[in-house]
Protein backbone atom coordinates (compact mmCIF):
# COMPACT_ATOMS: atom_id res chain seq x y z
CA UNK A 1 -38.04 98.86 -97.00
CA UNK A 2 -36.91 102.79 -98.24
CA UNK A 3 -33.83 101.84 -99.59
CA UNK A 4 -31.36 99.33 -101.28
CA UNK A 5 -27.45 100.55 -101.79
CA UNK A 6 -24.95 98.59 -103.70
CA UNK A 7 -21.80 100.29 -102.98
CA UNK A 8 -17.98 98.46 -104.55
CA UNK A 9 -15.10 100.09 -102.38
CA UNK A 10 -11.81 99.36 -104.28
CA UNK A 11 -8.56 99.16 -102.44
CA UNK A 12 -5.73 99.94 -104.80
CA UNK A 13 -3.44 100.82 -101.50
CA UNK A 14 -2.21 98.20 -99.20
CA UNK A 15 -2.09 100.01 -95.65
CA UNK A 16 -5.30 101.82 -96.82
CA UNK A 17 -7.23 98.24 -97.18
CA UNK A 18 -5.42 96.90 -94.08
CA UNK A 19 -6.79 100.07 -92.08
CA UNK A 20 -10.36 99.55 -93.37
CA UNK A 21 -10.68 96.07 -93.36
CA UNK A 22 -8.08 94.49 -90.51
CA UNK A 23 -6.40 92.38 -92.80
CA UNK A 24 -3.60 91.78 -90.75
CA UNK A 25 -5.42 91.66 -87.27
CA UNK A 26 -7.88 89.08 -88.92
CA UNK A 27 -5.07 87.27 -90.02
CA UNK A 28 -3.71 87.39 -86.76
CA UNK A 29 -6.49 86.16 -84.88
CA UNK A 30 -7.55 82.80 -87.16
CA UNK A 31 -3.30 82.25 -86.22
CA UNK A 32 -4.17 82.91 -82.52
CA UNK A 33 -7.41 81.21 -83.11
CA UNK A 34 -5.52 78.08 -85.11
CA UNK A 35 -7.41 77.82 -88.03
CA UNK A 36 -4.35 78.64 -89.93
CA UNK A 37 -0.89 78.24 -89.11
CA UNK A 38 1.76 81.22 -88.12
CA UNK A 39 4.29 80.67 -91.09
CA UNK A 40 1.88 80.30 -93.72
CA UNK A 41 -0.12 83.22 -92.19
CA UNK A 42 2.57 85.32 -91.56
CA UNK A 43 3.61 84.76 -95.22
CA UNK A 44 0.32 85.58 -97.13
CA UNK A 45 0.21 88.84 -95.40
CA UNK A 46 3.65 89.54 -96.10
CA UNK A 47 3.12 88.63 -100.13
CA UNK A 48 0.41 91.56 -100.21
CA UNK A 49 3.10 93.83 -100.37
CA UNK A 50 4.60 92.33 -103.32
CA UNK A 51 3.65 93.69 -106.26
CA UNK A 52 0.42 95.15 -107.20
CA UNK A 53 -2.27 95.37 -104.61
CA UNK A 54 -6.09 95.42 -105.40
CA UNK A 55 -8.96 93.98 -102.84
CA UNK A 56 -12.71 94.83 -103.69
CA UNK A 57 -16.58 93.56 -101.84
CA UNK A 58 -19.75 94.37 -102.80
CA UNK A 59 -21.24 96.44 -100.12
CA UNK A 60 -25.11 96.40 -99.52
CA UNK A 61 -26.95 98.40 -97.32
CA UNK A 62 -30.85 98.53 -96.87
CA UNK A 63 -32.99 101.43 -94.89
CA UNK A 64 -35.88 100.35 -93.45
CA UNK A 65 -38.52 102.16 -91.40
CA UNK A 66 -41.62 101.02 -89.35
């Protein structure tokens, strides 16, 4: 192992963190996929919009060589 990263993206921007991480089109397939229903799917991406939006995930990478 080279090399351990520990990188913390911070989404502060809605369509930003929807573009980067497929919020809605993961959303969209667990409805397809029925692990959670359309209303109450529909709704929770909806309610990101409202208000202040923040979404954050640790990030870590490791290089590794032979």
């Amino acid at each position: 192992m080279e090399t351990v990263l520990a990188t913390t993206p911070v989404f502060r921007d809605l369509a930003d963190a929807d573009h980067t991480l497929g919020l809605g089109r993961n959303m969209q397939q667990a409805i397809n996929d029925g692990y959670v229903e359309q209303d109450r799917g529909q709704q929770w991406f909806a309610n990101l919009a409202e208000g202040s939006f923040y979404a954050s995930f640790a990030l870590v990478t490791v290089i590794c060589s032979r």
